[in-house]
Structures are given as structure tokens and as C-alpha cells.
Protein backbone atom coordinates (compact mmCIF):
# COMPACT_ATOMS: atom_id res chain seq x y z
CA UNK A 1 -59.02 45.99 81.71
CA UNK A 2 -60.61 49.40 83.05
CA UNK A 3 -59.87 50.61 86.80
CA UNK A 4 -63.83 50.14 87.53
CA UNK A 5 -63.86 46.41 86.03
CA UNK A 6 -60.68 45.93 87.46
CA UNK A 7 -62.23 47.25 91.02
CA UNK A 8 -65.16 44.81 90.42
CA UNK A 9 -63.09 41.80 89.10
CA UNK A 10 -61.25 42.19 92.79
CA UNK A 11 -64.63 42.56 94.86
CA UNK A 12 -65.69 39.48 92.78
CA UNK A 13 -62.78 37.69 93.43
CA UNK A 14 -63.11 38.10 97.26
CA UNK A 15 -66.61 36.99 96.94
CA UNK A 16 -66.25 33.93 95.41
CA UNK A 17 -63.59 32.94 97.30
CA UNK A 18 -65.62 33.43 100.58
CA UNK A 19 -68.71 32.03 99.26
CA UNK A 20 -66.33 29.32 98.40
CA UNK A 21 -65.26 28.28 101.97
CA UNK A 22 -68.61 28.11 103.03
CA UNK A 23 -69.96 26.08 100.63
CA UNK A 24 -67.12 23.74 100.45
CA UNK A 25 -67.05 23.30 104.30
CA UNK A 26 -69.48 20.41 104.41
CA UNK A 27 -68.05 18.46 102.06
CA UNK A 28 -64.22 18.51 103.72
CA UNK A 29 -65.53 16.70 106.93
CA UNK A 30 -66.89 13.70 104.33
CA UNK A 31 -63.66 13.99 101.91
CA UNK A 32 -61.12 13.43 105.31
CA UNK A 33 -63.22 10.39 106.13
CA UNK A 34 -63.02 8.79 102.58
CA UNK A 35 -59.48 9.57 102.61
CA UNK A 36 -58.63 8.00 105.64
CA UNK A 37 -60.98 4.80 104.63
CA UNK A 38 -58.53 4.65 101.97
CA UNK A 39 -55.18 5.53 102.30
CA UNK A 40 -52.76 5.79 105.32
CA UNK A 41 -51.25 8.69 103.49
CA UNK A 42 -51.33 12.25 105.54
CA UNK A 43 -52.45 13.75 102.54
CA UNK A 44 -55.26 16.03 102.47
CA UNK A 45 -56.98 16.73 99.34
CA UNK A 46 -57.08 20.51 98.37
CA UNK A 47 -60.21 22.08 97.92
CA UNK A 48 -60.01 25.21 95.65
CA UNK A 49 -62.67 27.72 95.66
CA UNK A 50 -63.17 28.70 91.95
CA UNK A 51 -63.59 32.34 90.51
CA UNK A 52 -65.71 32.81 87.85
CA UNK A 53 -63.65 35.00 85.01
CA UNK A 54 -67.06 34.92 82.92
CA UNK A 55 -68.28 37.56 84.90
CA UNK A 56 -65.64 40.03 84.02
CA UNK A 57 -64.57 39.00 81.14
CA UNK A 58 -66.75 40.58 78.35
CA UNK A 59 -64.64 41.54 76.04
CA UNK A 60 -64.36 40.03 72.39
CA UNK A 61 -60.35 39.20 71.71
CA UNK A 62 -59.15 39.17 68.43
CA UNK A 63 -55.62 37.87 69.20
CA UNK A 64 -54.06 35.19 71.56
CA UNK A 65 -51.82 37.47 72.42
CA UNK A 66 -55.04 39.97 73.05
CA UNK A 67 -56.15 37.29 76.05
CA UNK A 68 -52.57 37.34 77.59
CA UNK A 69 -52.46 41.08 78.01
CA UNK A 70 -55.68 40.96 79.62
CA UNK A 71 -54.75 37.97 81.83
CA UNK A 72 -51.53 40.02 83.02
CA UNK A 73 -53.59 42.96 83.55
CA UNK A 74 -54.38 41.30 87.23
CA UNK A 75 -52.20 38.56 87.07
CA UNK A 76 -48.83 40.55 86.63
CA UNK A 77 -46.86 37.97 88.30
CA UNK A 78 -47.70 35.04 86.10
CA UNK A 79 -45.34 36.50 83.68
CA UNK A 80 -42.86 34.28 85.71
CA UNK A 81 -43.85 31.47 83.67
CA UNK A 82 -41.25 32.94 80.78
CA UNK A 83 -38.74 31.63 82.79
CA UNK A 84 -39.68 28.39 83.33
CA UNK A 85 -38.83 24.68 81.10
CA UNK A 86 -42.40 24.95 80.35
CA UNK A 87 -41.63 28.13 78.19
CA UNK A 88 -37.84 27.91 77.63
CA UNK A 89 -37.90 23.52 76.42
CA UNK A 90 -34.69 23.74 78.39
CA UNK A 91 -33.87 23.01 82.18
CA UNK A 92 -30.62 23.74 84.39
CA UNK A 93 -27.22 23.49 83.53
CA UNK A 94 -25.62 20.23 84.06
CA UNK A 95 -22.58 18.42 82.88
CA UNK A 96 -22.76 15.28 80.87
CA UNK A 97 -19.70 13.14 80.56
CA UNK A 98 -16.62 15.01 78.92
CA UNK A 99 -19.28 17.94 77.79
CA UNK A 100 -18.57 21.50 79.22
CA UNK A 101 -21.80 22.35 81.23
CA UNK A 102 -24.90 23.30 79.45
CA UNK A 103 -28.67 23.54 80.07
CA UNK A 104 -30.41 20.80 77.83
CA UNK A 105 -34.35 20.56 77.00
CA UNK A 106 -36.60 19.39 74.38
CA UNK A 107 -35.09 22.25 72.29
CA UNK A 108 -31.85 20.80 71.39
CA UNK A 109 -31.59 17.08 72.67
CA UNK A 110 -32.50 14.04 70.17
CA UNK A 111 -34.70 11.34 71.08
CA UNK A 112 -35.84 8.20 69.12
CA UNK A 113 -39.73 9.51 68.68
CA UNK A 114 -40.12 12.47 66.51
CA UNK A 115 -36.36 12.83 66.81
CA UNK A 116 -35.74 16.71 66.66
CA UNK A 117 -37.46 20.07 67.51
CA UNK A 118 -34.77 22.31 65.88
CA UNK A 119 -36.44 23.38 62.16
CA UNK A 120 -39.14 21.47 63.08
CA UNK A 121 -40.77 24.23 65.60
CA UNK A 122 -43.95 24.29 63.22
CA UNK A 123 -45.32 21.24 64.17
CA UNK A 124 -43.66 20.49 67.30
CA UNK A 125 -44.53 23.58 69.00
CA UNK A 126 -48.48 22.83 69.03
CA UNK A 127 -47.00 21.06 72.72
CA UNK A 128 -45.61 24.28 73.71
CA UNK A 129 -47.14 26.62 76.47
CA UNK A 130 -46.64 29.44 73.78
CA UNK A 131 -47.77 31.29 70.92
CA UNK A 132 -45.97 31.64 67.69
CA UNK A 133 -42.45 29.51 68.10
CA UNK A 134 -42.18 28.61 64.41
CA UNK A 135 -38.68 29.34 63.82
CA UNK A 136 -35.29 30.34 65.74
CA UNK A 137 -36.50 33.79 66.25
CA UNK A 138 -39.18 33.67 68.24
CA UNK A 139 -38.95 36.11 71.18
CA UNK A 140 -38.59 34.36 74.25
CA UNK A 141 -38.88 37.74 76.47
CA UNK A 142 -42.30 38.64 75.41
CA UNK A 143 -44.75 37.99 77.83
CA UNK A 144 -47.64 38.05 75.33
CA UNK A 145 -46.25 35.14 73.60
CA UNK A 146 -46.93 32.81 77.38
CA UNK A 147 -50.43 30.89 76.47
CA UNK A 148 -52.31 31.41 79.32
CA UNK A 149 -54.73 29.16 78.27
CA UNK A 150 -53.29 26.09 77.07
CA UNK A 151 -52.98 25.20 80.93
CA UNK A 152 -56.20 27.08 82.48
CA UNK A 153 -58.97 27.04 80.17
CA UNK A 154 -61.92 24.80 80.70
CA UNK A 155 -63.86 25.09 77.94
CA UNK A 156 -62.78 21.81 76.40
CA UNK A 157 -62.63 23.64 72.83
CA UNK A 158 -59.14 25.18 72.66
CA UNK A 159 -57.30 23.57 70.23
CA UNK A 160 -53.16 24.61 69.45
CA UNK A 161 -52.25 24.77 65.98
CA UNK A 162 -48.84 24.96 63.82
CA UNK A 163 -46.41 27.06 65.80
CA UNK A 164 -48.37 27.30 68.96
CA UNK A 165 -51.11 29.41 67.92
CA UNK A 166 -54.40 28.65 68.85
CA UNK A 167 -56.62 26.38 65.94
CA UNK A 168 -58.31 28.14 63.48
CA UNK A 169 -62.51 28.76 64.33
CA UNK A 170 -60.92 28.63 68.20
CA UNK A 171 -63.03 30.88 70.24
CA UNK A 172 -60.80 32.98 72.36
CA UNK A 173 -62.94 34.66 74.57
CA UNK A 174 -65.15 31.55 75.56
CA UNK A 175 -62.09 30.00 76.65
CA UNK A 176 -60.65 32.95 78.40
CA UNK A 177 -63.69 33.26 80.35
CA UNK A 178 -63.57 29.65 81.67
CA UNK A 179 -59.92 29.67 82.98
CA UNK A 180 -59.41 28.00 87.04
CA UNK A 181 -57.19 25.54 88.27
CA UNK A 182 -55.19 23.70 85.73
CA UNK A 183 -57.52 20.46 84.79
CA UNK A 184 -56.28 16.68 84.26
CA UNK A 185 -57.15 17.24 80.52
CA UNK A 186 -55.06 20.77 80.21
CA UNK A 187 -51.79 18.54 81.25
CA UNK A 188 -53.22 15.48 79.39
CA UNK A 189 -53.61 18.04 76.19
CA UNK A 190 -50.21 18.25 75.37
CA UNK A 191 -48.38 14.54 78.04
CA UNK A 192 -50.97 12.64 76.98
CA UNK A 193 -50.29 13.20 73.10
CA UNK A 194 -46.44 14.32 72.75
CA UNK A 195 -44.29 12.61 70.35
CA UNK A 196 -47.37 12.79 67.47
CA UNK A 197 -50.50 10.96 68.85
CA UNK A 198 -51.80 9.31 71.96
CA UNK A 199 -49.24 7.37 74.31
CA UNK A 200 -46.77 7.39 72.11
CA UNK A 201 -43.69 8.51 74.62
CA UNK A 202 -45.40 7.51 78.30
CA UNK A 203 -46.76 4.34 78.81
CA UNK A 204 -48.55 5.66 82.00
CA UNK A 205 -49.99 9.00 80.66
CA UNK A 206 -53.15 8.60 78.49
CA UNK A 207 -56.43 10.15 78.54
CA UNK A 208 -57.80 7.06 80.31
CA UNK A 209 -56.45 9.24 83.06
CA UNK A 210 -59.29 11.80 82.68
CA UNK A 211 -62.15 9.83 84.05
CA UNK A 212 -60.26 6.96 85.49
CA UNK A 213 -61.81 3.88 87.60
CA UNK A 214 -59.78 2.88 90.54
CA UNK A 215 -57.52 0.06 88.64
CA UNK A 216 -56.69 2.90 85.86
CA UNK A 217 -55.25 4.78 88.95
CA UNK A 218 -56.38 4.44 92.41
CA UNK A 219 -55.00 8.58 93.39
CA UNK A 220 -56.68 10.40 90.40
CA UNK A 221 -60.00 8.01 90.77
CA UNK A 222 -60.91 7.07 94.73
CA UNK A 223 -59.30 10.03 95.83
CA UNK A 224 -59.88 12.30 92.99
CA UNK A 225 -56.20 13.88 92.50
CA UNK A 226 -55.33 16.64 89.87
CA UNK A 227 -51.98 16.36 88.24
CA UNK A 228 -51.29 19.71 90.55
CA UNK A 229 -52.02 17.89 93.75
CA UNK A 230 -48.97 15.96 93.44
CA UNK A 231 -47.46 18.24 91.07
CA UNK A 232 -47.41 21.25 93.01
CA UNK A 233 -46.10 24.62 91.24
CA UNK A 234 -44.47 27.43 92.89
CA UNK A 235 -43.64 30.86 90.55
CA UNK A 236 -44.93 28.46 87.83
CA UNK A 237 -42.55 25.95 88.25
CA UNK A 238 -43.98 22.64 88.55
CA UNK A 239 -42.52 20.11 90.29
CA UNK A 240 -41.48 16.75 88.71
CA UNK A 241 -38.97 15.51 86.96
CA UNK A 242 -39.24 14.18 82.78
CA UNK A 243 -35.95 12.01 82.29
CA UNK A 244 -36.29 12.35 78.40
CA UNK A 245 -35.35 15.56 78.72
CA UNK A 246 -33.08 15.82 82.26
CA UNK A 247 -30.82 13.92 83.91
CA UNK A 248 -30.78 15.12 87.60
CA UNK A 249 -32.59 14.21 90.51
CA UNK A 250 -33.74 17.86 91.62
CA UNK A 251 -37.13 19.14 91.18
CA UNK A 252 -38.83 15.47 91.37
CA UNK A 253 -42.00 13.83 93.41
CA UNK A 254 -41.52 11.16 95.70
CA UNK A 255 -44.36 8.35 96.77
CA UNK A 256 -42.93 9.35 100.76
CA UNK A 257 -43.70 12.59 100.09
CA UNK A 258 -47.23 11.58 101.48
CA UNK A 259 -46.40 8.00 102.42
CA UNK A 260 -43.70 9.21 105.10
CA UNK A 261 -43.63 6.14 106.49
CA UNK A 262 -44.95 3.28 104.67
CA UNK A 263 -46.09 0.11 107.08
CA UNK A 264 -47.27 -3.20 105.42
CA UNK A 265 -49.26 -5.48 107.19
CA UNK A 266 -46.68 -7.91 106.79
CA UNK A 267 -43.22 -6.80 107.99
CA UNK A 268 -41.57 -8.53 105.82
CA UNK A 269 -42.72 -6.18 102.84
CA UNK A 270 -40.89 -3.56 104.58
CA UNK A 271 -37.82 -5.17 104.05
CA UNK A 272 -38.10 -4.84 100.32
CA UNK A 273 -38.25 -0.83 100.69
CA UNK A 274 -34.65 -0.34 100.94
CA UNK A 275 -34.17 -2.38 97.52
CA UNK A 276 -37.39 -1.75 95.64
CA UNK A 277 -39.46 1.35 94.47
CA UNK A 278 -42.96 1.85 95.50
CA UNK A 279 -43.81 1.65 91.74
CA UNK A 280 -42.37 -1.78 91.47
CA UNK A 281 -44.87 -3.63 93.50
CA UNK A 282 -47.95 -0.72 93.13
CA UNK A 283 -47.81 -0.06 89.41
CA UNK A 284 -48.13 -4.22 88.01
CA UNK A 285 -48.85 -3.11 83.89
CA UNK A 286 -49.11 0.36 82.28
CA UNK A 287 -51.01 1.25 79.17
CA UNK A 288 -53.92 -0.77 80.76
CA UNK A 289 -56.55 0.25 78.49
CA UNK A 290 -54.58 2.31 75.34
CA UNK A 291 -52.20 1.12 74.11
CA UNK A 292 -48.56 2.99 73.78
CA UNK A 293 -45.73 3.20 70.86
CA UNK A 294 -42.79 0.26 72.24
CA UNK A 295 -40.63 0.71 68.81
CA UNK A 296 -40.71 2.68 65.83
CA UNK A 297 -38.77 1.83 62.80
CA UNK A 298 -38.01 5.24 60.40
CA UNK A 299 -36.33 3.23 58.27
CA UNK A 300 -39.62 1.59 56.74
CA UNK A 301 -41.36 5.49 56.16
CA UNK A 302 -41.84 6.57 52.42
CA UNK A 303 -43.30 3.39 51.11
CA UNK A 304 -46.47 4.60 49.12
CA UNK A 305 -47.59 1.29 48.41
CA UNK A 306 -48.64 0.58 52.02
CA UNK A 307 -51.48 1.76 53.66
CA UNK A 308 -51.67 4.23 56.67
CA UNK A 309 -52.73 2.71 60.01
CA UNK A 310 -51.59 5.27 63.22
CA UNK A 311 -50.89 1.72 65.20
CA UNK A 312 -49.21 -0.18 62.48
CA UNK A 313 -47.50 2.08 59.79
CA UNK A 314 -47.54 6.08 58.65
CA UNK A 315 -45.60 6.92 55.00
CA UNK A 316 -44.35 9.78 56.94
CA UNK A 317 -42.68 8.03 60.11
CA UNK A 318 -42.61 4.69 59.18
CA UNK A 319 -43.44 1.07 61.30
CA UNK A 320 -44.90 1.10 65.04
CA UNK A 321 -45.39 -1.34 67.16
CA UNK A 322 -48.17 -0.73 69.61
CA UNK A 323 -47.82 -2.62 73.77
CA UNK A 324 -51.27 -2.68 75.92
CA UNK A 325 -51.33 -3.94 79.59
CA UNK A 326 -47.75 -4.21 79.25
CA UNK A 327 -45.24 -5.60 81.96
CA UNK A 328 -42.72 -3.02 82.80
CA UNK A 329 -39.06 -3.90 82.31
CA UNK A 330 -37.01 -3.36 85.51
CA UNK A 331 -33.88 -2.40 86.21
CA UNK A 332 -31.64 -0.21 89.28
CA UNK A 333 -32.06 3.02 88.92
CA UNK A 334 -30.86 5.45 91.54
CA UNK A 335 -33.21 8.57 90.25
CA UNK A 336 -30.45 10.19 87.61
CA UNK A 337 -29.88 9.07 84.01
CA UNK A 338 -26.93 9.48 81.58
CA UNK A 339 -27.64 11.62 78.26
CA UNK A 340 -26.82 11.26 74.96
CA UNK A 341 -25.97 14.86 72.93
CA UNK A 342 -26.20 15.91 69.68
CA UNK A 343 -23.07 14.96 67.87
CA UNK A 344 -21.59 12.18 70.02
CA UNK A 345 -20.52 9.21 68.56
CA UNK A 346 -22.38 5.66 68.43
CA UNK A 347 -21.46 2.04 67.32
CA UNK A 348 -23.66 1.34 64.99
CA UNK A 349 -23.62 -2.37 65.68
CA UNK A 350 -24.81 -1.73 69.13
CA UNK A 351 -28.08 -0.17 70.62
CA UNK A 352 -27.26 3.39 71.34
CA UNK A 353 -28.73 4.09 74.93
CA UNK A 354 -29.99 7.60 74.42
CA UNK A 355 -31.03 8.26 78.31
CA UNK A 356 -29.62 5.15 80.07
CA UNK A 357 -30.98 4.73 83.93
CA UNK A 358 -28.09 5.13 86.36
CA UNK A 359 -27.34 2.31 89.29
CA UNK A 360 -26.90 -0.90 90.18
CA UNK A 361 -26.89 -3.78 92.60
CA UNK A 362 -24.00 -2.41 94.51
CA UNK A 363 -24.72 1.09 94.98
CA UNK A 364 -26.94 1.52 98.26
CA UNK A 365 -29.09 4.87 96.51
CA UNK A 366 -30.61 2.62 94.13
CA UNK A 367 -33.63 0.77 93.88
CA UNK A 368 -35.48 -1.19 91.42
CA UNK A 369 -37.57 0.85 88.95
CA UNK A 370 -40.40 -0.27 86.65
CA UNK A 371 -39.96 0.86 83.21
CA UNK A 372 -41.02 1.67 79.48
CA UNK A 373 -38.57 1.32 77.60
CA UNK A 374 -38.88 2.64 73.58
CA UNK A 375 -37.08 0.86 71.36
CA UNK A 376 -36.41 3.02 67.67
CA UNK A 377 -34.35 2.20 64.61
CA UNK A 378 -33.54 5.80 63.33
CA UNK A 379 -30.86 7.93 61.09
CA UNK A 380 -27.18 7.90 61.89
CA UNK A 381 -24.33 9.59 59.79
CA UNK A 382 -22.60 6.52 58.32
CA UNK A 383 -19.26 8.37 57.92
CA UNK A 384 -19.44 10.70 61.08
CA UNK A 385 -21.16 8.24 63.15
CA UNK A 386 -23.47 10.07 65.45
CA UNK A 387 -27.33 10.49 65.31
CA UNK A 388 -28.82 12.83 62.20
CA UNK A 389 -31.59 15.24 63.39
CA UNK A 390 -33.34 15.84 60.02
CA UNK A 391 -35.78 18.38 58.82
CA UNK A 392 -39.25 16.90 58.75
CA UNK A 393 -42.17 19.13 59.10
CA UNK A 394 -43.43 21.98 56.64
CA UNK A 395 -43.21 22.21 52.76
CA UNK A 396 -39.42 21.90 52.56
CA UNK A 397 -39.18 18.64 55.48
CA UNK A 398 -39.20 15.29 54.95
CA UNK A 399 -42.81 14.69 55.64
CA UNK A 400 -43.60 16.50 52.32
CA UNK A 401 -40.34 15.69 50.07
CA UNK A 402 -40.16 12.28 51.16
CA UNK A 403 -36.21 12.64 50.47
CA UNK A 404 -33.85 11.69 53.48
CA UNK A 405 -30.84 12.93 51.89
CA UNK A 406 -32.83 16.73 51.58
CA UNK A 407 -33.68 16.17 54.83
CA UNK A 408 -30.13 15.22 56.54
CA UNK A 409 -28.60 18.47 54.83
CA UNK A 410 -31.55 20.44 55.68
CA UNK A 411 -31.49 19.41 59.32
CA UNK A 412 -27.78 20.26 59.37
CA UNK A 413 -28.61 23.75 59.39
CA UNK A 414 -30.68 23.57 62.57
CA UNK A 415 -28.64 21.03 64.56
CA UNK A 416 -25.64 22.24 63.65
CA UNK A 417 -24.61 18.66 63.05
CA UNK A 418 -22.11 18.25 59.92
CA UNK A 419 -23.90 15.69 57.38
CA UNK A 420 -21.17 13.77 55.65
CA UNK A 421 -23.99 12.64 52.79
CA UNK A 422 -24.16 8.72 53.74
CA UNK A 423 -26.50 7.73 56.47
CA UNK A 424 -28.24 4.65 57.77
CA UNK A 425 -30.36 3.84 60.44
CA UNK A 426 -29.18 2.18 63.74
CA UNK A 427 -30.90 1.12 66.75
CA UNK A 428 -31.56 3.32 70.10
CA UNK A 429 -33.31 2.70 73.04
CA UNK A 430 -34.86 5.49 75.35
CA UNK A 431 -36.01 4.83 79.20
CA UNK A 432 -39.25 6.39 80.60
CA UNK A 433 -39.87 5.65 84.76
CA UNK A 434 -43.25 4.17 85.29
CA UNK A 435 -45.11 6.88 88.00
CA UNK A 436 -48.80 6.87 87.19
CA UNK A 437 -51.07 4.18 87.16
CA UNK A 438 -51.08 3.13 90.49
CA UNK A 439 -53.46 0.36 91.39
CA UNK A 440 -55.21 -0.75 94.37
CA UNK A 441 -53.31 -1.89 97.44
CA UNK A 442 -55.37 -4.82 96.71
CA UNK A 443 -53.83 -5.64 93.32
CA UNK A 444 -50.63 -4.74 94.36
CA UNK A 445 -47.89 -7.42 93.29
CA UNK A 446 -48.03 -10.40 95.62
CA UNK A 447 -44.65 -12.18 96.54
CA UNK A 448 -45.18 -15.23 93.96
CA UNK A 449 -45.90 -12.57 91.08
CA UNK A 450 -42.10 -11.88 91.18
CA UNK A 451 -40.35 -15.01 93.17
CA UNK A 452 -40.47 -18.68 92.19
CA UNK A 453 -41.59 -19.75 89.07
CA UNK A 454 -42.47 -16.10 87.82
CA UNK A 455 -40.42 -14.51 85.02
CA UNK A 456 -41.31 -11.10 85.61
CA UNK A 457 -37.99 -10.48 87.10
CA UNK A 458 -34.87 -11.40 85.69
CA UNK A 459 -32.50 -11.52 88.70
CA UNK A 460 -29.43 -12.63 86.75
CA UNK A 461 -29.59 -9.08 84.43
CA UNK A 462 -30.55 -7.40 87.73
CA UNK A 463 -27.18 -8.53 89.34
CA UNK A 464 -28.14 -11.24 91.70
CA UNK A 465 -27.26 -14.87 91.61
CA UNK A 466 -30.59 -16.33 91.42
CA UNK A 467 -33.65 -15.85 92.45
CA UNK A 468 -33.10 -13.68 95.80
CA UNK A 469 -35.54 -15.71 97.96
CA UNK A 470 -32.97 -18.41 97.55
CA UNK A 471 -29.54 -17.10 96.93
CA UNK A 472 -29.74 -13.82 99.12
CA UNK A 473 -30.24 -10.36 98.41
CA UNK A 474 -27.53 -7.58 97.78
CA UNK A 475 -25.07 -7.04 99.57
């Protein structure tokens, strides 16, 4: 960008974001009184003034990476966002078990959807806030590889292709010159649609969340939340906390961190906070109107002689099972997981608990949590006995070949997992905390909808005696 258009973008800027204030003004008055018609919660919705970029962006771009110099060019700090699990796939370093410390991600962990990113960057990387991660040498200090505009563009026509780079026909500089505030369907884009198609991984992230009515979530529809209200970023970090992929309770959002003090109109309620999460009672069913992926079966993938359905079966991934309006599964959970790593060992005869929720009835710090829970029958190493990461996407993967043993010794390469040559499949569960989807204070659970005759809780797995109304509650 010039000195002159630079000049002008920064008068502009100024501009709009006095012209802003004023015109937003009225409107705050009206938006405090809805909130506090609904919500007790000393939040205040955030009103950001928005800068047109169309206005100084004229330029044609050629190249993603073409937009990214010219968004740095006045934006020099966003470069920041290189260092961030957004960019890297991998948080913190923590220490798992017997493991010597190490910083895990979606780059090298295995889970029980699409299984593996390493040698499968192609495909998987169309979810990455990047451009061109297609294999183990992609250059993770180059701030013109950051996609600006996966997260900022409001277009509604940028579309990411194999290896992060934008779809082919995508046009660049329309998108570049709608870029604001990071929109419910720029997060959607990618946590709506990880793991290979809608709701597959969360049961409470779908794009039902884009235009949602108040049942779908009562925060992003009566009160008109972004993801970034709640999710607030500082140097590009974004608060929250994915326990697929981490196992700590740092970083994460808490429903008191608006609700500081949550009163009930019956005081009794209150005596449930110490035991239960807010989710528990607030969050009945997820997946209300799409469904979501509760078990996928590899084992079954390959069979040419049955027909593709994305719900029901795929030759390439094998049998689904789809939930809707689903009834979480509940269990203590004191905000920290355990992790399962590449190479440790499983029982085969058992279900391997890839991400396990940590707590329990005695410990004080935890609560009861609502849940998803994914239930997979994937590869194991027969002989070595720990989970296979194999090669799936491009001409040489298993999606093409259709040849598991190829694909075990290809994967081996990029996992770094020895493949003995015998494998079979084994089941694994994965847990995913139910956040979103927040209904109504009015159809929040009522106290039959878990005591008495209801079976949505089962108190004996949960640790108690018998239904607590009767027999007491912990200890």
C-alpha cells in the first residue's frame, strides 16, 4: 500500500470509527434495556463500529499470499497470529502420565474421527487459518502464509481448498475488501464442519448457530452474541478451551464469567451449584435441529457394493451413525481431561478412552458435565498394540488405494509409529463438553426431569447410592 493511500486508509479509519459512535449511540440505550429484560448477567453487548476496507482497497491480488502482505501493510501486529494454536495445531507444553513434557495439538494427537493430520495435511488443512500446509515443510515463520481472511472476510464466497489455499474461481480481492469483525459463520466455516462434514465432532456447533431462534441458543439469538463476545482474543489468542486437542484448564470461558453470581428464584437451585454445571440444567439436548456423527465404524469402509449416504455410510470412511435432539451423557468432570498419545498401548478388548474427563464424586473441584460422547471402532496394531494413524488423503492414501495395509506402512512414515503388518480395529471413545446451545431459562431442566422416575441421570455410574433426593448427596 502507497504512503498517500496509506495516509487516506488512516483518515478513513478515524472517520468511520467516529461516525460509528454516533450512529450507534441510539441504539445502546434500547440494547441495555433488552438485555436487562432478559438476563441478570452484567454483560454488555459490544458494539463495534465497522471500517469499510472497500474504500481502500482497489487493488486486484493475484495471490493469497498477495492479500496478506497488504493486510500487514497497516496491520503489522497481526502477524502475532503465527504464534498462536490457531496457526501452530499445537498448544502449551504439558505432561501426560509417564510422558516427558510436550506441547500437543491437532498436529500430532489421534482421535477417533478422521484419525490423523500427519501425511494427511492436504485435506485436513482446508480447517487451517493458513495457506499452503500440504506437507511437513511448510514454513511456519512466514507471515504471508497467516490467512487473513479465513476469519475476517464477509463476503460469504471464500472457500479453502486442498492445503489451505483458497478454492479455485475464489475472488480475492472481493473478499479482502469486506474483512471486519470475525462473523458467527467465519468460526462456523471451519467448528461447524471439522472432522469431514457438518457436526460431525461437536454436537453443539452447527450452522443452525448462524441465524438461531432463541431455543437453538438463547445468547447468540435474544441477545445477539458473536462467538468473540464470549470468546474474547487478545494478540490473537482466543480464549477457550477444545478438550480434543488439550488437557488443561487454562485459557477456558466460564458461564460466571458474566453470571458472577447466579440467584434462582428458588433457593434451593442454588444448592445444586456447588455439584452441578450451569450446562447441566441450561443446555437439556444438543444437535436440536442437525443432527451430529455419535459413532463411526472404519472397519466397514471399502465396500463398493454399498451405496454412499454422508449420514449412513461413505466407501472411504466407512458406517456413521447420526444422533438429533440428543440427551447428553453426564458424568464429573473437574475441567481437565487425560490424553491418549501416539504410540501408547491399548487392550483391545476394552474401549480405549482417548480423552477421558477427569473427577469424581469425591473430589470437591468437580461438577457434573453434560456431554457428547463419540463412540469409533478404528485401526490398532495387532502385534504392537497401540492406535495406527494411516495415510488417507491424496493419490497415494487410503481414500484412493482403498488398501489398509498401504496405508498402515504409509502412515508409519508420518507418525513415526512402527507398523508391525497385522492390524485390526478396536473400539475408542472420545469426550466433547456440551457449551453452546443454551436454552431459555424457561426450558431449563425442571427438578422431575432428572429426580424420580426420570432416567436421564444415572446416579449409581455417577457415584451416589440412589437417587440423591432420597439417599443424600456427596459427601
Amino acid at each position: 500500500m502507497s504512503q498517500s493511500l496509506a495516509k487516506h486508509a488512516k483518515t478513513r479509519w478515524t472517520l468511520g470509527i467516529l461516525t460509528g459512535v454516533l450512529l450507534l449511540a441510539g441504539g445502546t440505550a434500547a440494547l441495555r434495556a433488552r438485555t436487562k429484560a432478559h438476563a441478570r448477567a452484567p454483560f454488555e453487548k459490544r458494539i463495534r463500529a465497522h471500517f469499510d476496507h472497500a474504500a481502500v482497497i482497489t487493488e486486484k491480488f493475484e495471490s493469497p499470499q498477495a492479500v496478506t502482505r497488504n493486510c500487514l501493510s497497516c496491520h503489522p501486529k497481526s502477524a502475532e497470529v503465527m504464534h498462536t494454536s490457531h496457526f501452530t495445531w499445537l498448544g502449551e507444553e504439558v505432561r501426560i502420565g509417564n510422558h516427558a513434557p510436550t506441547r500437543i495439538g491437532k498436529k500430532n494427537l489421534i482421535n477417533n474421527f478422521c484419525i490423523a493430520t500427519a501425511g494427511n495435511e492436504v485435506s485436513c488443512m482446508k480447517c487451517h487459518a493458513g495457506y499452503g500446509w500440504a506437507d511437513q515443510k511448510f514454513d511456519f515463520g512466514n507471515a504471508e502464509n497467516v490467512d487473513c481472511l479465513v476469519c475476517h472476510e464477509h463476503a460469504g464466497t471464500y472457500v479453502k481448498g486442498q492445503a489451505g489455499m483458497p478454492a479455485k474461481g475464489v475472488d480475492l480481492t472481493a473478499a479482502a475488501r469486506s474483512v471486519g469483525t470475525p462473523s458467527r459463520d467465519n468460526c462456523l466455516g471451519c467448528h461447524a464442519y471439522g472432522g469431514g462434514g457438518q457436526a460431525v465432532k461437536h454436537g453443539d456447533l452447527d450452522s443452525s448457530l448462524n441465524h438461531p431462534t432463541d431455543e437453538d441458543d438463547v445468547h447468540m439469538s435474544r441477545l445477539g452474541f458473536l462467538c468473540v463476545d464470549c470468546h474474547t482474543t487478545e494478540d490473537h489468542k482466543i480464549r477457550g478451551r477444545a478438550f480434543s486437542v488439550s488437557v488443561g484448564g487454562s485459557h477456558g470461558i466460564a458461564c460466571s464469567d458474566c453470571h458472577a453470581t447466579p440467584k434462582h428464584q428458588d433457593a434451593r437451585i442454588d444448592t445444586h451449584l456447588a455439584t452441578l454445571a450451569c450446562q447441566s440444567c441450561h443446555i437439556p439436548s444438543f444437535a436440536k435441529k442437525l443432527p451430529t456423527k455419535a459413532y463411526w465404524d472404519w472397519s466397514k469402509a471399502g465396500d463398493s457394493s454399498r451405496k454412499d449416504d454422508p449420514h449412513h455410510y461413505l466407501k472411504i470412511k466407512g458406517e456413521f451413525q447420526y444422533e438429533q435432539d440428543t440427551v447428553p451423557e453426564y458424568r464429573w468432570f473437574d475441567e481437565t481431561v487425560d490424553r491418549y498419545l501416539a504410540g501408547d498401548r491399548i487392550d483391545p478388548t476394552k474401549v480405549t478412552s482417548i480423552n477421558p474427563p477427569r473427577g469424581g464424586i469425591g473430589d470437591k473441584k468437580s461438577r457434573i458435565w453434560p456431554f457428547k460422547v463419540h463412540r469409533a471402532r478404528q485401526p490398532y496394531d495387532a502385534e504392537n498394540l497401540y492406535l495406527l494413524a494411516p495415510l488417507t488423503g491424496g493419490k497415494d492414501g487410503y481414500w484412493t488405494r482403498f488398501d489398509w495395509d498401504d496405508a498402515f506402512r504409509k502412515g508409519a512414515a508420518f507418525s513415526g509409529l512402527a507398523y508391525s503388518g497385522k492390524y485390526a480395529f478396536a473400539e475408542t471413545e472420545m469426550y466433547w463438553p456440551i457449551t453452546h446451545m443454551v436454552t431459555p431459562k424457561e426450558k431449563a431442566l425442571g427438578c422431575t426431569e432428572c429426580h424420580g422416575d426420570s432416567r436421564r441421570m444415572d446416579w449409581q455410574a455417577l457415584g451416589y447410592a440412589g437417587d440423591p433426593m432420597k439417599t443424600g448427596g456427596r459427601r
